[in-house]
Protein backbone atom coordinates (compact mmCIF):
# COMPACT_ATOMS: atom_id res chain seq x y z
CA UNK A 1 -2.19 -12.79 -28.22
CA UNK A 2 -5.70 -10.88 -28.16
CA UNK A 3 -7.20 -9.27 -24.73
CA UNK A 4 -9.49 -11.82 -25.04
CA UNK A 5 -7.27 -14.94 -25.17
CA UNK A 6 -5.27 -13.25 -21.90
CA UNK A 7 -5.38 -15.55 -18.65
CA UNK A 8 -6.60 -13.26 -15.71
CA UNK A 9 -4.76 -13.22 -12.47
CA UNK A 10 -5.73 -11.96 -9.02
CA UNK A 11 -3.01 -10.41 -7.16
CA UNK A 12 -4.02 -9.59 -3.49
CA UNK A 13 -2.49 -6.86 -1.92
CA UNK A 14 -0.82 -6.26 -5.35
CA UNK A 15 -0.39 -2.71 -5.31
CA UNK A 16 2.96 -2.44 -3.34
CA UNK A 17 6.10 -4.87 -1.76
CA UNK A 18 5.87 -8.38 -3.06
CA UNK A 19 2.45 -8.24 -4.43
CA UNK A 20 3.22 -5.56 -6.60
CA UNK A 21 6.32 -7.52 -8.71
CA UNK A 22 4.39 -10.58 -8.85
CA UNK A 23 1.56 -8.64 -10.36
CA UNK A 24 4.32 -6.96 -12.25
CA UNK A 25 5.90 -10.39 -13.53
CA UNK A 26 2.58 -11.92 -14.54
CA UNK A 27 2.28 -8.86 -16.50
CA UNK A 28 5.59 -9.19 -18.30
CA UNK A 29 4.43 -13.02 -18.97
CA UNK A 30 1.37 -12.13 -20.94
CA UNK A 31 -1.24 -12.61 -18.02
CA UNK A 32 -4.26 -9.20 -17.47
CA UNK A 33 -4.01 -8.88 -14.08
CA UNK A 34 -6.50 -8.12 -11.12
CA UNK A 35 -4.46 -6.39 -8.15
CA UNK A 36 -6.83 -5.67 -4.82
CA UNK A 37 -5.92 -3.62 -1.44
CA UNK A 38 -7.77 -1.86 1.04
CA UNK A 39 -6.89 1.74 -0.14
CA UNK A 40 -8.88 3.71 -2.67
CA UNK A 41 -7.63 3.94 -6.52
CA UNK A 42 -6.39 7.26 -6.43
CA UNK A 43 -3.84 6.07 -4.23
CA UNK A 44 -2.54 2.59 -6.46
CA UNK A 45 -2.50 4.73 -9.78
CA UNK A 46 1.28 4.83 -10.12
CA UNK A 47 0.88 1.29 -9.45
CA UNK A 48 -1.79 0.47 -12.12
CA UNK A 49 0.17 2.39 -14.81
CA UNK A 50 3.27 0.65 -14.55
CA UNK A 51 1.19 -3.10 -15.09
CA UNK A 52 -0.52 -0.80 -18.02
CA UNK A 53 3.14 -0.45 -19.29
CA UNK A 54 3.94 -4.17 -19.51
CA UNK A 55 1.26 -4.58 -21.74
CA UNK A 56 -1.26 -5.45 -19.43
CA UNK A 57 -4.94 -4.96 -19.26
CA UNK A 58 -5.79 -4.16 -15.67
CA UNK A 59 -8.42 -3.53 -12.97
CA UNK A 60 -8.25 -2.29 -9.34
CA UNK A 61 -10.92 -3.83 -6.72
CA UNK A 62 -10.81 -2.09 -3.39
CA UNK A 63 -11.86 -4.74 -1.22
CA UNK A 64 -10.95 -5.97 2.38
CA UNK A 65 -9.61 -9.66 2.14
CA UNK A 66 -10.59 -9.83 6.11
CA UNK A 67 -13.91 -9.42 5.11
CA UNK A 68 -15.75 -12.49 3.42
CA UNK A 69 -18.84 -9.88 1.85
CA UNK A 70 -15.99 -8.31 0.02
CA UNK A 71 -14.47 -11.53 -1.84
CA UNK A 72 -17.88 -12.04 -3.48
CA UNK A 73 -18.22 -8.29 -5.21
CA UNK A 74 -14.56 -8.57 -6.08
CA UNK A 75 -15.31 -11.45 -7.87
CA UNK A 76 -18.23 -10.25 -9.69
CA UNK A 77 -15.87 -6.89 -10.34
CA UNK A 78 -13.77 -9.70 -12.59
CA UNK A 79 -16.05 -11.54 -14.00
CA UNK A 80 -17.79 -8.67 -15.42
CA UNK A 81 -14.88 -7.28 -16.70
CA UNK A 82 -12.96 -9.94 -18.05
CA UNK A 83 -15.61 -12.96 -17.97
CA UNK A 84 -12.47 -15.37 -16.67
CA UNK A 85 -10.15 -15.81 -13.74
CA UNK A 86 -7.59 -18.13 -14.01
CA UNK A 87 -5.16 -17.69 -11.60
CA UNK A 88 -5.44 -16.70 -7.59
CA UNK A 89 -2.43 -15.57 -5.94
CA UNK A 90 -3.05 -15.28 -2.30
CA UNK A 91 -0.75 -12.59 -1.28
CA UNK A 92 -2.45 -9.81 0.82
CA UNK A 93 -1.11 -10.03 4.78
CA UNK A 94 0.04 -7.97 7.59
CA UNK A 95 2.92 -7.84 9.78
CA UNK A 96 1.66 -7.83 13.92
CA UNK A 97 1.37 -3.87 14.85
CA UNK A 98 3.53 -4.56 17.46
CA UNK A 99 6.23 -7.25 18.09
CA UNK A 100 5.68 -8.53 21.54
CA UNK A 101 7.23 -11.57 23.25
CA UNK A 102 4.76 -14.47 23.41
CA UNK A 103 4.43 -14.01 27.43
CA UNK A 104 2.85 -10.35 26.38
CA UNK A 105 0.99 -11.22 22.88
CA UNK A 106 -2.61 -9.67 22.75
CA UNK A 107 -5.41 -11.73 21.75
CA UNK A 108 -6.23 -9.20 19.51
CA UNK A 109 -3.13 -9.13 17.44
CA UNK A 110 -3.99 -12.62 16.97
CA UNK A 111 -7.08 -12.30 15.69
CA UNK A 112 -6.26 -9.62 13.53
CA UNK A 113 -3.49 -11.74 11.75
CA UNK A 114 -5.59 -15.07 11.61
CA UNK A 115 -8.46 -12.84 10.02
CA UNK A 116 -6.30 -11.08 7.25
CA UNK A 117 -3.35 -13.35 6.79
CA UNK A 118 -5.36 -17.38 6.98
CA UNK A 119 -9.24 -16.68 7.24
CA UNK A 120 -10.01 -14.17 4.75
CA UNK A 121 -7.65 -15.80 1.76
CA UNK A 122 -8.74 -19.46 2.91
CA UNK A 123 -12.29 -18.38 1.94
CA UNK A 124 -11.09 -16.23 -0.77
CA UNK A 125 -10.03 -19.32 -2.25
CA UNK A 126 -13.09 -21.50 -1.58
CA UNK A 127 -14.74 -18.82 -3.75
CA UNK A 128 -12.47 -18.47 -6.81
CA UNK A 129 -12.14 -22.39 -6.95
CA UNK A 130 -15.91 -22.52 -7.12
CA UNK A 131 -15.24 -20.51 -9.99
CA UNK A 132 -12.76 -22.34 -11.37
CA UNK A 133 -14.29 -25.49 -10.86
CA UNK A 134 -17.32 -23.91 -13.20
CA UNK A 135 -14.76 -22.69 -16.00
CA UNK A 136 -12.68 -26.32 -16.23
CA UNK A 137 -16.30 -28.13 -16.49
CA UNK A 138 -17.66 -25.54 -19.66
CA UNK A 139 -13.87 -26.02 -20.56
CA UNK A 140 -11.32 -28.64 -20.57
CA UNK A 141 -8.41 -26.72 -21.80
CA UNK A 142 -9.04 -24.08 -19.29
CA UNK A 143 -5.70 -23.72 -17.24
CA UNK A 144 -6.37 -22.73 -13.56
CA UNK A 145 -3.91 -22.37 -10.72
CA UNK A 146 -3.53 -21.13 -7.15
CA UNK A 147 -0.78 -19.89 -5.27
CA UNK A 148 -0.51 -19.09 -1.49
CA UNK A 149 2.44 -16.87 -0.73
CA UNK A 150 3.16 -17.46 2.61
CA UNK A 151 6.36 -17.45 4.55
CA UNK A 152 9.51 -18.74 5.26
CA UNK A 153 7.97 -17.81 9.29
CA UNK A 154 5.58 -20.76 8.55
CA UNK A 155 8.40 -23.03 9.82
CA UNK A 156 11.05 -20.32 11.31
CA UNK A 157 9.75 -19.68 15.14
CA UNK A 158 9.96 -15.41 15.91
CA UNK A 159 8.93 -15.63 19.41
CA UNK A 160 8.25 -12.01 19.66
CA UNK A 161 5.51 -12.54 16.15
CA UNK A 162 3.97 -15.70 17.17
CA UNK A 163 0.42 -14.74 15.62
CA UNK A 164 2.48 -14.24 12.29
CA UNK A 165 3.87 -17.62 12.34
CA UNK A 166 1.10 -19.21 13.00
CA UNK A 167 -0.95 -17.51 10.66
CA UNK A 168 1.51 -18.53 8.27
CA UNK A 169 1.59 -22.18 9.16
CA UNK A 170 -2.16 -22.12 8.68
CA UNK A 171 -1.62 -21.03 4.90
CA UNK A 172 0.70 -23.90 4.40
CA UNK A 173 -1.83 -26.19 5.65
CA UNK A 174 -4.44 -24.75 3.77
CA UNK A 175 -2.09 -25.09 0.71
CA UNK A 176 -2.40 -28.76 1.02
CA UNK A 177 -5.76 -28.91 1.80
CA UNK A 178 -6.40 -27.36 -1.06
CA UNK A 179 -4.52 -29.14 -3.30
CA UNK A 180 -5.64 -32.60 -2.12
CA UNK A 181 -9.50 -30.92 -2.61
CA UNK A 182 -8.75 -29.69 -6.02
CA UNK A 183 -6.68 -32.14 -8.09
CA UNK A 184 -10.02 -34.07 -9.10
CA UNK A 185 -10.64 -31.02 -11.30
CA UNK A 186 -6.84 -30.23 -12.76
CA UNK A 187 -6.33 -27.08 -10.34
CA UNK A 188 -3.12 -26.85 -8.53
CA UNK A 189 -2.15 -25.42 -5.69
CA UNK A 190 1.04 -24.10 -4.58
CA UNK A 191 2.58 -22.07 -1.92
CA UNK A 192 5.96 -19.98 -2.10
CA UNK A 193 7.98 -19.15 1.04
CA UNK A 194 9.43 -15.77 0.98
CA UNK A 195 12.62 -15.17 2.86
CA UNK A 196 13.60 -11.88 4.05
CA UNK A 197 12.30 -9.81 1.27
CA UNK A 198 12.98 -5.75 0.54
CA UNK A 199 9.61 -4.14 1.49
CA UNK A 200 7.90 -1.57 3.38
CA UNK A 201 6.90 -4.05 5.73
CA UNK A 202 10.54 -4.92 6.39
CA UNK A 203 11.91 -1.39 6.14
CA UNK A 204 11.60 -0.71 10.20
CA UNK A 205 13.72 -3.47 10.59
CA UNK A 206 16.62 -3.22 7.51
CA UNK A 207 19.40 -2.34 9.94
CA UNK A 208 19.02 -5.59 11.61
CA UNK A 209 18.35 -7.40 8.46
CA UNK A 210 21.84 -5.93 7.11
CA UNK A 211 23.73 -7.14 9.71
CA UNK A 212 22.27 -10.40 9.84
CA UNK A 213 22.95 -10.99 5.95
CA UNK A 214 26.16 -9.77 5.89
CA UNK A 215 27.11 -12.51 9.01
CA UNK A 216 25.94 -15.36 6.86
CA UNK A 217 22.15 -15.66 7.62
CA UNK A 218 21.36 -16.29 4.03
CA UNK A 219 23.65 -18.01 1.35
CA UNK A 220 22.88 -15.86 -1.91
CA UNK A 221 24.44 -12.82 0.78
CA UNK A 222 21.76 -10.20 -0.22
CA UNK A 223 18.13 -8.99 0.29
CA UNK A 224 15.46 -10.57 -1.23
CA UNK A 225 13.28 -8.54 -4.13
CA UNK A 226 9.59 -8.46 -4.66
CA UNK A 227 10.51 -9.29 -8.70
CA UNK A 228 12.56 -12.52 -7.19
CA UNK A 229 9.28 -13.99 -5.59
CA UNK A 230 7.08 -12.79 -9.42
CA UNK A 231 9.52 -14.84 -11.15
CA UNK A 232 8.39 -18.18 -8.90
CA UNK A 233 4.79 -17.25 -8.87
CA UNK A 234 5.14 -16.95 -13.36
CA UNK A 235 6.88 -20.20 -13.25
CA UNK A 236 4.00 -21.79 -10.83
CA UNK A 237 0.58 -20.23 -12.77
CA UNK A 238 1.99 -20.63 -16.46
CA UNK A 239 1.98 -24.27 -15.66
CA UNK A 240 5.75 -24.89 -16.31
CA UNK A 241 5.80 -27.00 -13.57
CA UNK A 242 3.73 -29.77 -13.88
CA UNK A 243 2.92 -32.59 -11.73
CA UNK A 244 3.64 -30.59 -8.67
CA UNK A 245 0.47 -29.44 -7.35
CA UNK A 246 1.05 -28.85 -3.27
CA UNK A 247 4.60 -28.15 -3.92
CA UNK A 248 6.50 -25.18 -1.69
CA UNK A 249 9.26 -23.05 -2.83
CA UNK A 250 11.38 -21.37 -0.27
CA UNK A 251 12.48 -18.15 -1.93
CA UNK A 252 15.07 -17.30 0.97
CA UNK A 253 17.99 -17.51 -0.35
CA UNK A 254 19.65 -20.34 1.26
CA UNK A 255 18.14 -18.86 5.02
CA UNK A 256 16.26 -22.16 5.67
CA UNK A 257 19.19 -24.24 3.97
CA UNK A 258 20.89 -26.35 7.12
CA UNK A 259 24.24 -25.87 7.24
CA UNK A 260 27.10 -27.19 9.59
């Protein structure tokens, strides 16, 4: 397979955790792939060589998803450099600064997370599928997909993260919404559920997490990886699953499986 012929992904927030191994994965499958973050390409380099390894042609956009001026250079970064973008994967989100009970939540945490985690990819999304949209019309065998990674805290209630779980309710809303508003033009849309995943985000809290697993929280009795959620996001934007378009996968391990 040429550059040329190489389906483009976007990978928010793909230069670390789980955005980096599904960036990673897409690269194993034969995808280029776009990662973006906030901090500046010096930093991601170790990150960017090891996508470069897997055979991948790559670019880094520095943008702010929070910030909707941002999604429109990024996008112009891609389509100058690779002319195509045929896959979005919504990944880029932040954990609340501080965990507070709901009786004590700040108004601003809340903001904060509904701006990164469900405003700035919703639009993000309005503007790629625009895209998108343009590509399938010039081209009927053009392959698009999108795929929200949310959480498995979109139905799981953390009373001391409430602005996270709602945030990540929003996304699976928007999943559907999006779906339903895209199947006219042969773009899925698809959201996978993370469980508790090995991360920097989740590294304050591994002692807990340790305890918790080894007591039966999940039923696979280990941590999630950021290469276990890749594999799902491949399966999703290669277009091995078919007819499916709105579908969720809980990659949790068996946490949101109800047992007696």
């Amino acid at each position: 397979m040429t550059t040329q012929a190489k389906r483009v992904a976007l990978v928010t927030g793909g230069s670390r955790g789980i955005g980096l191994g599904v960036a990673q994965s897409l690269a194993r499958a034969g995808f280029n792939v776009v990662i973006n973050g906030r901090r500046p390409e010096n930093d991601v380099a170790e990150s960017l060589a090891s996508l470069q390894l897997l055979g991948a042609d790559t670019l880094y956009c520095q943008a702010d998803i929070s910030q909707l001026d941002d999604h429109a250079k990024m996008l112009d970064t891609i389509r100058e450099r690779f002319g195509r973008l045929d896959v979005l994967v919504n990944n880029a989100g932040v954990a609340p600064d501080v965990r507070a009970d709901l009786l004590d939540a700040s108004p601003e945490s809340f903001d904060r997370l509904i701006r990164i985690n469900l405003r700035g990819p919703y639009f993000l999304t309005q503007a790629a599928a625009k895209w998108m949209i343009e590509q399938r019309q010039a081209d009927s065998s053009f392959q698009a997909a999108i795929v929200n990674v949310s959480s498995i805290s979109a139905t799981v209630a953390s009373v001391n993260r409430g602005d996270y779980c709602i945030s990540k309710a929003g996304v699976g809303m928007a999943t559907q919404l999006w779906a339903a508003r895209l199947g006219e033009y042969g773009i899925p849309v698809y959201e996978v559920r993370p469980g508790v995943i090995r991360t920097d985000m989740t590294a304050g809290v591994s002692d807990k997490y340790n305890k918790m697993i080894a007591e039966g929280l999940t039923v696979e009795p280990r941590w999630g990886e950021p290469d276990d959620i890749g594999r799902a996001v491949v399966v999703l934007a290669s277009g091995t699953l078919t007819y499916a378009t709105g579908a969720v996968l809980p990659i949790d391990g068996g946490l949101t499986l109800r047992r007696l």
